[in-house]
Protein backbone atom coordinates (compact mmCIF):
# COMPACT_ATOMS: atom_id res chain seq x y z
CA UNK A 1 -63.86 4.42 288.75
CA UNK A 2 -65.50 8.14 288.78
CA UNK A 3 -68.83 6.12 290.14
CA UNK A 4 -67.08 5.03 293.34
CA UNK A 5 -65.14 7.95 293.86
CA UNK A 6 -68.52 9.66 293.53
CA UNK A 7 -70.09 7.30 296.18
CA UNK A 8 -67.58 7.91 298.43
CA UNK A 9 -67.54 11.61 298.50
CA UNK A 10 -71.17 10.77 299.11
CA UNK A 11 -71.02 8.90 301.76
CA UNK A 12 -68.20 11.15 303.64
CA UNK A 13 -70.22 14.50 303.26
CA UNK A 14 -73.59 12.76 304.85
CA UNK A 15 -71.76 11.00 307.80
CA UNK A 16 -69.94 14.34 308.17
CA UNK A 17 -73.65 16.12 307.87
CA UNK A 18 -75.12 13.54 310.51
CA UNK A 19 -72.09 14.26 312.89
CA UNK A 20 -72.24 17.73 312.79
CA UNK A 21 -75.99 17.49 314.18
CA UNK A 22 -74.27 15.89 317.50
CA UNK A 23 -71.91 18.41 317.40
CA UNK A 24 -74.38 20.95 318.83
CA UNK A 25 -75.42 18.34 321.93
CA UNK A 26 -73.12 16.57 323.71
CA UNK A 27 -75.16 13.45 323.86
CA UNK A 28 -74.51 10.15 326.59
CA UNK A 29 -72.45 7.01 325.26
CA UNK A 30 -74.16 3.87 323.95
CA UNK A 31 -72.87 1.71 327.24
CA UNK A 32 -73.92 4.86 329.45
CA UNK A 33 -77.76 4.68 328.35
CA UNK A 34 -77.73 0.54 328.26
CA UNK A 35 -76.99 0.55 331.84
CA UNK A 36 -79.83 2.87 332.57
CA UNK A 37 -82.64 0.36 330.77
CA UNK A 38 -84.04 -2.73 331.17
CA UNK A 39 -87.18 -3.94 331.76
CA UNK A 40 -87.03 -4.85 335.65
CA UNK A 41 -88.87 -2.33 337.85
CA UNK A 42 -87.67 -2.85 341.02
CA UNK A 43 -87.07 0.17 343.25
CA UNK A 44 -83.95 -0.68 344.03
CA UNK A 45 -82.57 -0.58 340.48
CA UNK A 46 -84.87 2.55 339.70
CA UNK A 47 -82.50 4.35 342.66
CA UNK A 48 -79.59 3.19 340.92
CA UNK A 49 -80.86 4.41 337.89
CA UNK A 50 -80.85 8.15 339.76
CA UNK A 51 -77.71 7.84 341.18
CA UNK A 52 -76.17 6.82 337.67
CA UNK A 53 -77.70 9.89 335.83
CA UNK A 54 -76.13 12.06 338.90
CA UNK A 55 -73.03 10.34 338.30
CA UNK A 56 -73.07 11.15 334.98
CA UNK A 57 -74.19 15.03 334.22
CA UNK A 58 -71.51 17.35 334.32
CA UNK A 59 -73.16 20.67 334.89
CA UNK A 60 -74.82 20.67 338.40
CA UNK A 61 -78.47 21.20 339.18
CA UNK A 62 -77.31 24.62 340.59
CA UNK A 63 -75.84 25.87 337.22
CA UNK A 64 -78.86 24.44 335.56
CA UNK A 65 -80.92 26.73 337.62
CA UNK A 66 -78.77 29.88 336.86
CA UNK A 67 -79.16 29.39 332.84
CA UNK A 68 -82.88 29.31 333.18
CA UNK A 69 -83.33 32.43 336.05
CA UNK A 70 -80.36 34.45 332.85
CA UNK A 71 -82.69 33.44 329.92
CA UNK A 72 -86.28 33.65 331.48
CA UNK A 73 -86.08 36.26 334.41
CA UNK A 74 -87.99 34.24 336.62
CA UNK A 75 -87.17 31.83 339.55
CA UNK A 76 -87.12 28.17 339.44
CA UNK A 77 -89.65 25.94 341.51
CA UNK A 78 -88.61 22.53 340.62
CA UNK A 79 -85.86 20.70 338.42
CA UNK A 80 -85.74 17.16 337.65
CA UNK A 81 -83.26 15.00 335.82
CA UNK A 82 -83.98 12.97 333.13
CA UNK A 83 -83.06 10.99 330.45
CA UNK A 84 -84.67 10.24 326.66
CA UNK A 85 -81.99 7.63 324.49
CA UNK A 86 -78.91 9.05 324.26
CA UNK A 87 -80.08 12.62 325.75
CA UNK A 88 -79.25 13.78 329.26
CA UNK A 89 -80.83 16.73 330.63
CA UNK A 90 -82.61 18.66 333.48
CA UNK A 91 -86.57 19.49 333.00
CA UNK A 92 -86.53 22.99 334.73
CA UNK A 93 -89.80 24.72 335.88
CA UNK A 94 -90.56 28.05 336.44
CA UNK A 95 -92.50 29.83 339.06
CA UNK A 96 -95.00 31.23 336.32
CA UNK A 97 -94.89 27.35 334.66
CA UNK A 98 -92.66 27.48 331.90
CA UNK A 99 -90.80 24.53 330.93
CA UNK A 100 -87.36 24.58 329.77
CA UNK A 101 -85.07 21.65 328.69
CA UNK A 102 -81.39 21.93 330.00
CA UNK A 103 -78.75 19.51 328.49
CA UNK A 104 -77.15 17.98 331.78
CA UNK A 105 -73.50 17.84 329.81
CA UNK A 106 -72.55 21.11 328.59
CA UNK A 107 -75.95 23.10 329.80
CA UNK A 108 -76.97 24.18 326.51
CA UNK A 109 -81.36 25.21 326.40
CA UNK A 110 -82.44 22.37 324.33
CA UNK A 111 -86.41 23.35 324.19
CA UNK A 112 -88.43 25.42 325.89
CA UNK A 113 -92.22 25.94 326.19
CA UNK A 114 -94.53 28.44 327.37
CA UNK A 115 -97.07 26.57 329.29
CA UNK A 116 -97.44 22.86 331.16
């Protein structure tokens, strides 16, 4: 009896630890990021591919651009949208080429490095 209740507790607090992680991203939905891959390369389906990840970020490519001009002080010369699993985001570059990560759902820095 005190063995499973033990096991129990212990498999709550990890699954509540493993959540918590996810907590911090907002991260796409399982059926979301299957739509997005498959193996055909066709052009056609790679623009459909784009205009699903537009379809499905929440902060624009505008507000993307603001959070990296507040936490670098530099200007922006390209921004891209991407996608890696279940992670949506904007690869922002600076004028002086730093790279910055931008989650695409609630526009939080996810990584940012100093040179290309």
């Amino acid at each position: 009896m005190k063995l499973r209740t033990l096991l129990f507790i212990g498999i709550t607090l990890f699954f509540t630890a493993c959540s918590s992680k996810n907590d911090e991203q907002r991260l796409l939905k399982v059926g979301e990021h299957n739509n997005m891959t498959h193996t055909n390369k066709k052009m056609s389906l790679k623009i459909k591919d784009t205009q699903e990840l537009h379809r499905l970020h929440q902060i624009d490519e505008n507000q993307a651009k603001e959070i990296v001009e507040e936490a670098s002080m530099e200007k922006v010369s390209s921004i891209i949208i991407k996608h890696n699993g279940l992670l949506l985001y904007y690869l922002v570059k600076t004028q002086s080429g730093k790279l910055f990560k931008v989650n695409a759902i609630d526009g939080v820095i996810i990584e940012n490095s100093e040179k290309l």
